[in-house]
Protein backbone atom coordinates (compact mmCIF):
# COMPACT_ATOMS: atom_id res chain seq x y z
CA UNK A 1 74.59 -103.56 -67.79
CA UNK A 2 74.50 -100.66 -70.30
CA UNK A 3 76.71 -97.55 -69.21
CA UNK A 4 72.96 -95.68 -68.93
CA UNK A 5 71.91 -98.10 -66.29
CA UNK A 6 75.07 -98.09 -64.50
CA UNK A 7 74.63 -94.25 -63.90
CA UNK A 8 71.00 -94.40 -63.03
CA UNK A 9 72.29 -96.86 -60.47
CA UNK A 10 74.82 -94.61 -59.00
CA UNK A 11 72.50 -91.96 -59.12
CA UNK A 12 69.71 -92.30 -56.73
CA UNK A 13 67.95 -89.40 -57.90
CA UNK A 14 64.27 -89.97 -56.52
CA UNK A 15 61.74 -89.27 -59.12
CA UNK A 16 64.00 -88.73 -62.43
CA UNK A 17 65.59 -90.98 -64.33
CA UNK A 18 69.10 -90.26 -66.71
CA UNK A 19 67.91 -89.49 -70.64
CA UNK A 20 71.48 -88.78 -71.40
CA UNK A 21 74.71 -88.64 -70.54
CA UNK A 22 78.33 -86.46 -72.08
CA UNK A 23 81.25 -85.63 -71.49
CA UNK A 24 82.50 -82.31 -71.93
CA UNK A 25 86.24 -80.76 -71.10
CA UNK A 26 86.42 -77.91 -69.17
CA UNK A 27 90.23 -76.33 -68.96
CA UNK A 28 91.76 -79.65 -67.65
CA UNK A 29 89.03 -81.32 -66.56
CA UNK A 30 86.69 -83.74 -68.27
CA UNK A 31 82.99 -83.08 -66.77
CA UNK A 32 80.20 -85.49 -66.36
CA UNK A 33 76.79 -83.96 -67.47
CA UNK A 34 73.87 -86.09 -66.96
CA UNK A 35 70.66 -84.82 -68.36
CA UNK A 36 67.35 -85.67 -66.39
CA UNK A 37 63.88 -86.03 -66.76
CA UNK A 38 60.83 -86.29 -64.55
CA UNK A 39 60.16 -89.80 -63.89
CA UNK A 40 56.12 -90.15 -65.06
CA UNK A 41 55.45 -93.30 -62.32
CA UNK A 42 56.45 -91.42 -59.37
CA UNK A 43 54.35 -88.79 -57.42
CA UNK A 44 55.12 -84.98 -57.19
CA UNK A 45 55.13 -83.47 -54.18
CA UNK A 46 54.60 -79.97 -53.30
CA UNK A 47 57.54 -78.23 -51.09
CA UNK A 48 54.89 -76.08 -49.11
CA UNK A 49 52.09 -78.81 -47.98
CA UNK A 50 53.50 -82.20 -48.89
CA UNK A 51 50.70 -83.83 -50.95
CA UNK A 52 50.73 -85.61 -53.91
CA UNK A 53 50.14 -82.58 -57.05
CA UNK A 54 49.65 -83.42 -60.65
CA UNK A 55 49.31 -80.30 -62.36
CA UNK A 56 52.95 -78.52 -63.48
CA UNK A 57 53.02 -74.73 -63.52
CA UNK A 58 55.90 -74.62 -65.45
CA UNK A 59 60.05 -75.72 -65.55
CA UNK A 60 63.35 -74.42 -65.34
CA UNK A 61 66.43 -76.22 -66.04
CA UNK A 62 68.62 -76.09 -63.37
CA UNK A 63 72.20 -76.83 -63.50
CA UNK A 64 73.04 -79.02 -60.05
CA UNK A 65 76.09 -80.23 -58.98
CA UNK A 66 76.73 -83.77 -57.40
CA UNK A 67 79.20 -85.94 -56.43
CA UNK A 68 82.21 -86.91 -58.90
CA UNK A 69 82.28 -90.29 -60.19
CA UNK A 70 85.78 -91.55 -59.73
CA UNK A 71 87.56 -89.07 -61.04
CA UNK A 72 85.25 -86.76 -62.95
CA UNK A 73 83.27 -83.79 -61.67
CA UNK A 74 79.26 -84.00 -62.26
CA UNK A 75 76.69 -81.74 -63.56
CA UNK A 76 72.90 -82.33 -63.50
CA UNK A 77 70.92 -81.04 -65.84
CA UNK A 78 67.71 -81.16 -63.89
CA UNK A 79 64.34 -79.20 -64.88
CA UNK A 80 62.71 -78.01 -61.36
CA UNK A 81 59.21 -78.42 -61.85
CA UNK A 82 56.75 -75.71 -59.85
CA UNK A 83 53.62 -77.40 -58.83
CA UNK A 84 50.12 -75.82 -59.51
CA UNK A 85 49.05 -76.92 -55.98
CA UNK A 86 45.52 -75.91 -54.88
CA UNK A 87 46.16 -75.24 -51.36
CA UNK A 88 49.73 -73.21 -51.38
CA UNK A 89 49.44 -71.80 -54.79
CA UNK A 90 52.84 -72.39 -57.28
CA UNK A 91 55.12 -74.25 -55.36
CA UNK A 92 58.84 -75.82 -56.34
CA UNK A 93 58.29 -79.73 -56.27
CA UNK A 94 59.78 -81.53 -53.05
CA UNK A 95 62.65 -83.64 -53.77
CA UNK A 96 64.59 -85.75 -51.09
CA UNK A 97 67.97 -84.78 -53.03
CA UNK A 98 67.70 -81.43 -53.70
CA UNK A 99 67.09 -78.60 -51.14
CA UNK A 100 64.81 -75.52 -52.48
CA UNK A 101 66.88 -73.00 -54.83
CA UNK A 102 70.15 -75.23 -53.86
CA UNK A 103 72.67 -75.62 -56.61
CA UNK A 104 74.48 -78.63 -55.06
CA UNK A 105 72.72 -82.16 -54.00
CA UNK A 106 72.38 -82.92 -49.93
CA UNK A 107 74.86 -85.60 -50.12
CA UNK A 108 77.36 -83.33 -51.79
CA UNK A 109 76.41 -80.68 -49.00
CA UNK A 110 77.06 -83.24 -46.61
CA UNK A 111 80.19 -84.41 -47.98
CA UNK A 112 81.43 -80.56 -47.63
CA UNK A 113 80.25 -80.11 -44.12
CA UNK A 114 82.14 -83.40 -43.24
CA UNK A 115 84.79 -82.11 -44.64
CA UNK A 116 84.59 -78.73 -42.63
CA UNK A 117 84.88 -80.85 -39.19
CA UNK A 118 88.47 -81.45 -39.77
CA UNK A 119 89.43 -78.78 -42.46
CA UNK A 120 89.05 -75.50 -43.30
CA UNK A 121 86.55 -73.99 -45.82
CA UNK A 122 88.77 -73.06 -48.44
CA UNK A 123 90.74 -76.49 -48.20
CA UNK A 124 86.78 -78.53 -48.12
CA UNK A 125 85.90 -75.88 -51.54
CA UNK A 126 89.45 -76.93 -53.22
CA UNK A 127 88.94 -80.81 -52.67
CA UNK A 128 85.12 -80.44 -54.37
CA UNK A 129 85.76 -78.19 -56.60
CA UNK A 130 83.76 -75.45 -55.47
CA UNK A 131 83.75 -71.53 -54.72
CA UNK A 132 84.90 -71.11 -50.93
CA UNK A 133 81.67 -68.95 -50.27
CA UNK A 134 79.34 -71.99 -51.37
CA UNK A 135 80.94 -74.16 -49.52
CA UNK A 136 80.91 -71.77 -46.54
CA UNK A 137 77.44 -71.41 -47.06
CA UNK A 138 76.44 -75.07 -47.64
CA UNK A 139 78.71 -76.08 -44.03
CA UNK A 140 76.46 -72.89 -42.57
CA UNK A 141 73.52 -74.10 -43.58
CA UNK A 142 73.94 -78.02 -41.99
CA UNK A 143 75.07 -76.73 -38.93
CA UNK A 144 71.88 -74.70 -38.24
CA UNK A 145 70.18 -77.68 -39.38
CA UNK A 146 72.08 -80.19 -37.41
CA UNK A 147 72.58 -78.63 -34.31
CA UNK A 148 68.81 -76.41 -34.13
CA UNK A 149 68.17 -74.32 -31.68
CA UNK A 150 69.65 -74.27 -28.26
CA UNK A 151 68.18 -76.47 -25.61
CA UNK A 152 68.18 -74.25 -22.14
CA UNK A 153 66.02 -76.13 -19.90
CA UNK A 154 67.27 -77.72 -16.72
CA UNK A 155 70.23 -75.72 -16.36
CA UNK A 156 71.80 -75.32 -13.07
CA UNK A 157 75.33 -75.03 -12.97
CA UNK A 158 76.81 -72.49 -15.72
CA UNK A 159 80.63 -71.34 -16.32
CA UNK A 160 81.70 -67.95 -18.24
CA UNK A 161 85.10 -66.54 -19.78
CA UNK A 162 86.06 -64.84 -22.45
CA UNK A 163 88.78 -65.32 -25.19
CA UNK A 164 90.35 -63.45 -27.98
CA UNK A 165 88.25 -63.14 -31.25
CA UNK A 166 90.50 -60.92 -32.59
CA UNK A 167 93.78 -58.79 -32.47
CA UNK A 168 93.56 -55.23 -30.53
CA UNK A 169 92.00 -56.57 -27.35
CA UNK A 170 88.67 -57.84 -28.72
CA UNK A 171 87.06 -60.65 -27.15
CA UNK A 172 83.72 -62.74 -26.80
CA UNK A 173 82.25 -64.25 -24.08
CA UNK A 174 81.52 -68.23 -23.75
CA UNK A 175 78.87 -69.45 -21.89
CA UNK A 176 79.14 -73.20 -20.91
CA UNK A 177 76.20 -75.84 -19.20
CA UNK A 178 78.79 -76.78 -16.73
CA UNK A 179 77.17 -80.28 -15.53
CA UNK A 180 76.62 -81.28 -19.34
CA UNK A 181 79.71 -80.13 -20.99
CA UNK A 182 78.12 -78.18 -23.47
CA UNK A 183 78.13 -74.35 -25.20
CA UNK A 184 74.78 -72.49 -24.68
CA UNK A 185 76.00 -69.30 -25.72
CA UNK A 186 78.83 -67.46 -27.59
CA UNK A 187 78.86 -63.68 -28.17
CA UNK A 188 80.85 -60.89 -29.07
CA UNK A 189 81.89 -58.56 -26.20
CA UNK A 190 82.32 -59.09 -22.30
CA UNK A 191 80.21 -56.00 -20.77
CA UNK A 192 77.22 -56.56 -19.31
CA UNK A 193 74.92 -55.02 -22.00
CA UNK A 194 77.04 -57.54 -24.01
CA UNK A 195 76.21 -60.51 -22.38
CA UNK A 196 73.01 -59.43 -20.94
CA UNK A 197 71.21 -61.12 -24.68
CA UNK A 198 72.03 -64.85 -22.98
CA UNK A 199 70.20 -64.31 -19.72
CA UNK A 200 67.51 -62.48 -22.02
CA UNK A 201 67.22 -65.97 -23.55
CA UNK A 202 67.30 -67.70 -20.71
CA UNK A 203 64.47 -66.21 -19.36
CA UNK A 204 62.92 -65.31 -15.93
CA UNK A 205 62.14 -68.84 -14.92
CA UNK A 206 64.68 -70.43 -16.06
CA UNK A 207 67.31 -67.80 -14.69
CA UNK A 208 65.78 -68.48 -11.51
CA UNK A 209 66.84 -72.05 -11.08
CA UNK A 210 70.83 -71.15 -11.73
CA UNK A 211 72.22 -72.48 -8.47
CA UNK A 212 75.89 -71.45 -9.02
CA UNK A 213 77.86 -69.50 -12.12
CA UNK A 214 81.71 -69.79 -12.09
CA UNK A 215 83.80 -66.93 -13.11
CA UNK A 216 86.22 -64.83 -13.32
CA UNK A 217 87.05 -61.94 -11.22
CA UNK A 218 84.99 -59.68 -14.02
CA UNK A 219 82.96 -57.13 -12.69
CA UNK A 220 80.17 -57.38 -15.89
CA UNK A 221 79.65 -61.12 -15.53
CA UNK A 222 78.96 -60.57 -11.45
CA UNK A 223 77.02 -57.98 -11.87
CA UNK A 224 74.82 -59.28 -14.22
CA UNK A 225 74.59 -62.50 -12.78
CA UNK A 226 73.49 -60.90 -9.61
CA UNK A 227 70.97 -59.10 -11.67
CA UNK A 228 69.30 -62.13 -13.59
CA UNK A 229 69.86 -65.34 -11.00
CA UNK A 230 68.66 -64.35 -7.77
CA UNK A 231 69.28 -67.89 -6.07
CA UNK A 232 72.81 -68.37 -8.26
CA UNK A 233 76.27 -68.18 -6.10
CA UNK A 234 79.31 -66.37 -8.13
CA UNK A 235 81.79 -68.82 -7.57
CA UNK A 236 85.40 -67.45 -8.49
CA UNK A 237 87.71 -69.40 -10.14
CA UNK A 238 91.55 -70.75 -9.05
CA UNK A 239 93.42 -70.14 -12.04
CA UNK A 240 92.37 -66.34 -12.53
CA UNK A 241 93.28 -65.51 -9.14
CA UNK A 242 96.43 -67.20 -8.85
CA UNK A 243 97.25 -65.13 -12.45
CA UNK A 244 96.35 -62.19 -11.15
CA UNK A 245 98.37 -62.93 -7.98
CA UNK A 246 101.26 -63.51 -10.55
CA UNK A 247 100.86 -60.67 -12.27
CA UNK A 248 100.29 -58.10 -9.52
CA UNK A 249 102.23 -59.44 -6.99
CA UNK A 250 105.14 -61.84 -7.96
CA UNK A 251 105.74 -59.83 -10.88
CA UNK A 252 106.22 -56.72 -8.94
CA UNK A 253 108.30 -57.92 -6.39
CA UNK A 254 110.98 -59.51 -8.62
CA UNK A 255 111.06 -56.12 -10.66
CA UNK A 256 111.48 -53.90 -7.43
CA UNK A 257 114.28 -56.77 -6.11
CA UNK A 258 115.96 -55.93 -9.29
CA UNK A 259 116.19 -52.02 -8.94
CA UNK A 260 117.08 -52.78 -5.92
CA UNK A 261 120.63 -55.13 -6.80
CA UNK A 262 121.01 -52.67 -9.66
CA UNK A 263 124.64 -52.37 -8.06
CA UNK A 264 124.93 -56.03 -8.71
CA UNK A 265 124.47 -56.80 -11.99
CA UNK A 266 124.99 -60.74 -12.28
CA UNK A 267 122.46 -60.81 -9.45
CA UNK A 268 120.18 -58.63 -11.02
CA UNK A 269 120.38 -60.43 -14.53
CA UNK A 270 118.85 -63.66 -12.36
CA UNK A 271 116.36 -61.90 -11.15
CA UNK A 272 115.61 -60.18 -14.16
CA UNK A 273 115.51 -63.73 -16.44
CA UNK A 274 113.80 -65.61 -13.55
CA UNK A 275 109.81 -64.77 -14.24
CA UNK A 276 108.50 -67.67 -15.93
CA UNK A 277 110.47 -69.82 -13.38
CA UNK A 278 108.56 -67.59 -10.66
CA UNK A 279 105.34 -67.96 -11.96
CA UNK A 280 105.38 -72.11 -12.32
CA UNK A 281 103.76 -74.44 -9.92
CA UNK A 282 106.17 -76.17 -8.11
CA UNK A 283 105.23 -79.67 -9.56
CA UNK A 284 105.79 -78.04 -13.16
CA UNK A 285 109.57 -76.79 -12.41
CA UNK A 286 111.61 -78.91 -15.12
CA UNK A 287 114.20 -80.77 -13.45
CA UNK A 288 117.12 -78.83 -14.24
CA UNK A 289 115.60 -75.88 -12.79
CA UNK A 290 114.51 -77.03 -9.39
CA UNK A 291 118.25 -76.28 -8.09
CA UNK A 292 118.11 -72.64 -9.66
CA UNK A 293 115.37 -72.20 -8.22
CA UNK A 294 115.85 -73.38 -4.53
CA UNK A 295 119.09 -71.26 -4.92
CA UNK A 296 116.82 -68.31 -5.99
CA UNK A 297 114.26 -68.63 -3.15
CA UNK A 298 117.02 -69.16 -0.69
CA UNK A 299 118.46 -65.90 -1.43
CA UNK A 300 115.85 -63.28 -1.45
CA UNK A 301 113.36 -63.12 1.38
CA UNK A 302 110.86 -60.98 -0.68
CA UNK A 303 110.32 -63.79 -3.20
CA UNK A 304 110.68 -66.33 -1.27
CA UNK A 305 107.80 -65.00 0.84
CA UNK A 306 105.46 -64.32 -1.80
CA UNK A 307 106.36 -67.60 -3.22
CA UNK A 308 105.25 -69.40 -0.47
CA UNK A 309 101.91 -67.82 0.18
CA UNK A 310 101.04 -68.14 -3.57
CA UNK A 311 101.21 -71.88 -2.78
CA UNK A 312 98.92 -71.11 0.21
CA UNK A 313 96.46 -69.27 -1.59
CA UNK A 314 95.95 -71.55 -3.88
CA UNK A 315 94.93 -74.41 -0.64
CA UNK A 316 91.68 -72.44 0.03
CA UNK A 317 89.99 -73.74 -3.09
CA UNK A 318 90.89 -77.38 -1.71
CA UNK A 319 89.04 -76.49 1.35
CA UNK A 320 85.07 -78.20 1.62
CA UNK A 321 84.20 -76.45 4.87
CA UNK A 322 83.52 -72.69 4.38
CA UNK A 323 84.32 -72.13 8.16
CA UNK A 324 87.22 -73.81 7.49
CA UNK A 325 88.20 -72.13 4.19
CA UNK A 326 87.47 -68.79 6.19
CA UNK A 327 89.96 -69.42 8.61
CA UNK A 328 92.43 -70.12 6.08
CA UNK A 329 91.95 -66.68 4.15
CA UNK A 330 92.27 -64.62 7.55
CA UNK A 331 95.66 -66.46 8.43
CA UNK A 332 96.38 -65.78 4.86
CA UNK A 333 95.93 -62.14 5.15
CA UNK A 334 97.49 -61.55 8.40
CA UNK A 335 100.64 -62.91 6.72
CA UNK A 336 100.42 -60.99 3.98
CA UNK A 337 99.76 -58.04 5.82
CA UNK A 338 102.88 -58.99 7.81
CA UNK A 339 105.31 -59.28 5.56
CA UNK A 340 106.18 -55.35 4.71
CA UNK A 341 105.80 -55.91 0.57
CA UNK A 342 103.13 -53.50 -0.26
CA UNK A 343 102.42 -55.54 -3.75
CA UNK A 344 101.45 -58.09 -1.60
CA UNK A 345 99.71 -55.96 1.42
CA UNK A 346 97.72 -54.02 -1.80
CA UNK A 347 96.90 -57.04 -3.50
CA UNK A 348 95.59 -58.66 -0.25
CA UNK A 349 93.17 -55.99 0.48
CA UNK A 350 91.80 -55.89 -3.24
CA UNK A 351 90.77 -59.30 -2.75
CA UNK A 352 88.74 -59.50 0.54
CA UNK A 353 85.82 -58.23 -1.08
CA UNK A 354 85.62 -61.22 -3.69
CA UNK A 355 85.83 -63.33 -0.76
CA UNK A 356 82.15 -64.70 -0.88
CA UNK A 357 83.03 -65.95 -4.47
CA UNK A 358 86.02 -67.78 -3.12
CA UNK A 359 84.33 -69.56 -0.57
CA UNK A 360 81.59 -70.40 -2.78
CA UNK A 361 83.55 -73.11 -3.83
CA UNK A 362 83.55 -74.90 -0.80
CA UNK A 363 79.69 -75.17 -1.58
CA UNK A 364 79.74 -75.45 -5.19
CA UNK A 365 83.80 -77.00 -6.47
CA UNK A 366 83.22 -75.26 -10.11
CA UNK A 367 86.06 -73.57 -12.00
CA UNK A 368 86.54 -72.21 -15.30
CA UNK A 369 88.95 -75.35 -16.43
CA UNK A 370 86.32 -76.63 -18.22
CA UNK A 371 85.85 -72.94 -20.65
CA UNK A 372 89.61 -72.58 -20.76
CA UNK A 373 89.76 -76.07 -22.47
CA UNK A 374 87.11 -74.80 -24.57
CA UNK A 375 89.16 -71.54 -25.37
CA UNK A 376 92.05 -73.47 -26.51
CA UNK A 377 90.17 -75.76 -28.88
CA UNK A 378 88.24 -72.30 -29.97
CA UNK A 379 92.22 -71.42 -30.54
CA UNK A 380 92.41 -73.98 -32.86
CA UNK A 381 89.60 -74.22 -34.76
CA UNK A 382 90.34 -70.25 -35.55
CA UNK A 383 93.96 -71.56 -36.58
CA UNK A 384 92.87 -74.36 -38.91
CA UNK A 385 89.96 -71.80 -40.32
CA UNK A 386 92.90 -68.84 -40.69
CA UNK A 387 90.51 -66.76 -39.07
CA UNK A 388 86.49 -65.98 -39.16
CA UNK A 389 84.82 -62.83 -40.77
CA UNK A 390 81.31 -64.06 -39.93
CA UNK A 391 80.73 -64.29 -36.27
CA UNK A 392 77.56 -66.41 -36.62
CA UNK A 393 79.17 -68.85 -38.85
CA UNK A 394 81.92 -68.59 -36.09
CA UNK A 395 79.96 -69.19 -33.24
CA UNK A 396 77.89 -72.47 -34.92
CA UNK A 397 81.14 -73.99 -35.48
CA UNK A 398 82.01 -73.41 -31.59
CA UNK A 399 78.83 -75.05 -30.73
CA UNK A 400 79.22 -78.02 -33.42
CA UNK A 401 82.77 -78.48 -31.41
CA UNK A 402 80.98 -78.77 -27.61
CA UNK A 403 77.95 -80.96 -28.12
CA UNK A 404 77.64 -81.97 -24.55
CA UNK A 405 77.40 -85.33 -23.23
CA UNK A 406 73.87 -86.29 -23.95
């Protein structure tokens, strides 16, 4: 086979054919040009209509890049042809390797937006020898195509959180089909005029057959939900609560034990280096550190009490019996009332009132595990990118990451 034929076999480019082929250096590269030409037994198509069009407006040689072969980068020399059609007028012929005004071939676009699912965009430009921009653009451009628009319908069971888009306290709000696994929505902010745009999409009708959202203890999310899903249940979710609980109370009551042994200052260096100890489930205490621990708990009341009812608090999500689950919180909170630590007392009236979202989980058994495994693959998909500066771009990749399962 002459080396022409070999490279109009490797070409595949439907409708021309290879008149000639060079190389040319380029700083320390060696270039493959291939110069091509209309193929006169194949059919032009116009890009607006689809039919078959004879007439040629005029040409413009376009330089295209493809794929290397072995080692050497390629350049096509390719003269778009604009079709006289009747019907749409001038039109740029329809090729099945080249997209309209694209300087790179689809299976060199796809071969960059492969690349982009397990690299960044600047590593995916590097390998093909490309500006990062185009191949942020070309990776763009496949995920709109790819993953379309978002499919809303049938949606029943939704969870929402937010996470860290950028340093200074700035954050976006996730919205995930809960039953499918999937991202419907991503967008900057987490007020309620700033997530209002996703039940905007959603729509009246579809709003209205939301049976349960699970959340946070944010204020915007409830209120909104409240707002758009008249037949949805907030349903308030374990981990935030028992954070808060860590936070608020724990937290507070080991810092006011330590002003309070500030006499004793080995005791108060314990207490002082004893938080993250605190704060773990007991299950999660490393085995070295159950004794210090025990010891700990054994020798201050205060934490030992709010120790224990953390552990209690956390049993009324276990609960599938609402009058059952409401027992539970009002032994809960005559303990806590009880016990003479105002952190606790304070923290135990703040909550009542999101008692109708606890119990809701008796009813619906939703939490926000499923977003805050979502968060920390967002985590690293920012880490491998070194950061976004184009939220949409962003927020495609997020989606690309969280399919669903069918």
């Amino acid at each position: 086979m002459a080396n022409g034929d070999c490279i109009t076999a490797l070409g595949g480019w439907k409708g021309y054919r290879v008149c000639s082929w060079r190389h040319e250096p380029r700083g320390k590269q060696r270039w493959l040009v291939l110069d091509l030409e209309p193929d006169r037994q194949s059919d032009h198509r116009c890009s607006g209509c689809g039919e078959v069009v004879a007439a040629v407006h005029d040409r413009t040689v376009r330089r295209i890049r493809d794929l290397p072969v072995f080692d050497d980068p390629v350049e096509l020399r390719v003269p778009r042809l604009r079709l006289a059609c009747p019907r749409c007028g001038p039109r740029l012929e329809q090729l099945d390797w080249l997209e309209p005004h694209s300087r790179v071939t689809r299976r060199l676009a796809q071969s960059v937006a492969r690349f982009c699912t397990v690299a960044s965009v600047r590593h995916a430009a590097h390998w093909h020898g490309l500006n990062w921009k185009t191949a942020k653009a070309i990776d763009f451009r496949e995920l709109e195509r790819t993953l379309g628009p978002v499919d809303l319908e049938g949606v029943r069971l939704l969870a929402m959180d937010e996470f860290a888009i950028q340093k200074g306290h700035r954050y976006a709000t996730v919205v995930v089909d809960a039953e499918r696994k999937r991202v419907l929505w991503v967008g900057r902010g987490r007020s309620r005029a700033q997530v209002r745009p996703f039940f905007e999409q959603l729509g009246a009708q579809r709003c209205a057959q939301v049976r349960a959202v699970a959340m946070d203890m944010n204020s915007a999310y409830d209120l909104e939900v409240r707002l758009h899903c008249p037949n949805a249940e907030v349903v308030y979710d374990l981990f935030h609560v028992v954070a808060k609980y860590g936070r608020e109370v724990i937290d507070r009551v080991r810092i006011d034990e330590a002003h309070r042994l500030r006499a004793d200052q080995p005791a108060r260096r314990v207490l002082k280096t004893s938080r993250w100890l605190l704060l773990r489930n007991r299950e999660n205490v490393p085995a070295g550190k159950a004794v210090h621990l025990d010891e700990l708990l054994a020798a201050n009341r205060a934490l030992l009490t709010v120790y224990l009812l953390k552990d209690d608090l956390k049993q009324l999500w276990r609960y599938r019996s609402r009058a059952w689950a409401g027992k539970a919180w009002r032994s809960w909170k005559r303990r806590a009332l009880r016990s003479g630590l105002e952190p606790l007392r304070r923290f135990a009236r703040r909550l009542e009132p999101y008692l109708p979202g606890i119990l809701a989980h008796c009813r619906w058994p939703l939490g926000t595990n499923l977003v805050e495994g979502i968060n920390n693959k967002i985590k690293v998909i920012k880490r491998v990118a070194y950061g976004f500066r184009d939220d949409s771009y962003f927020f495609l990749k997020i989606r690309a990451a969280f399919p669903g399962l069918g």
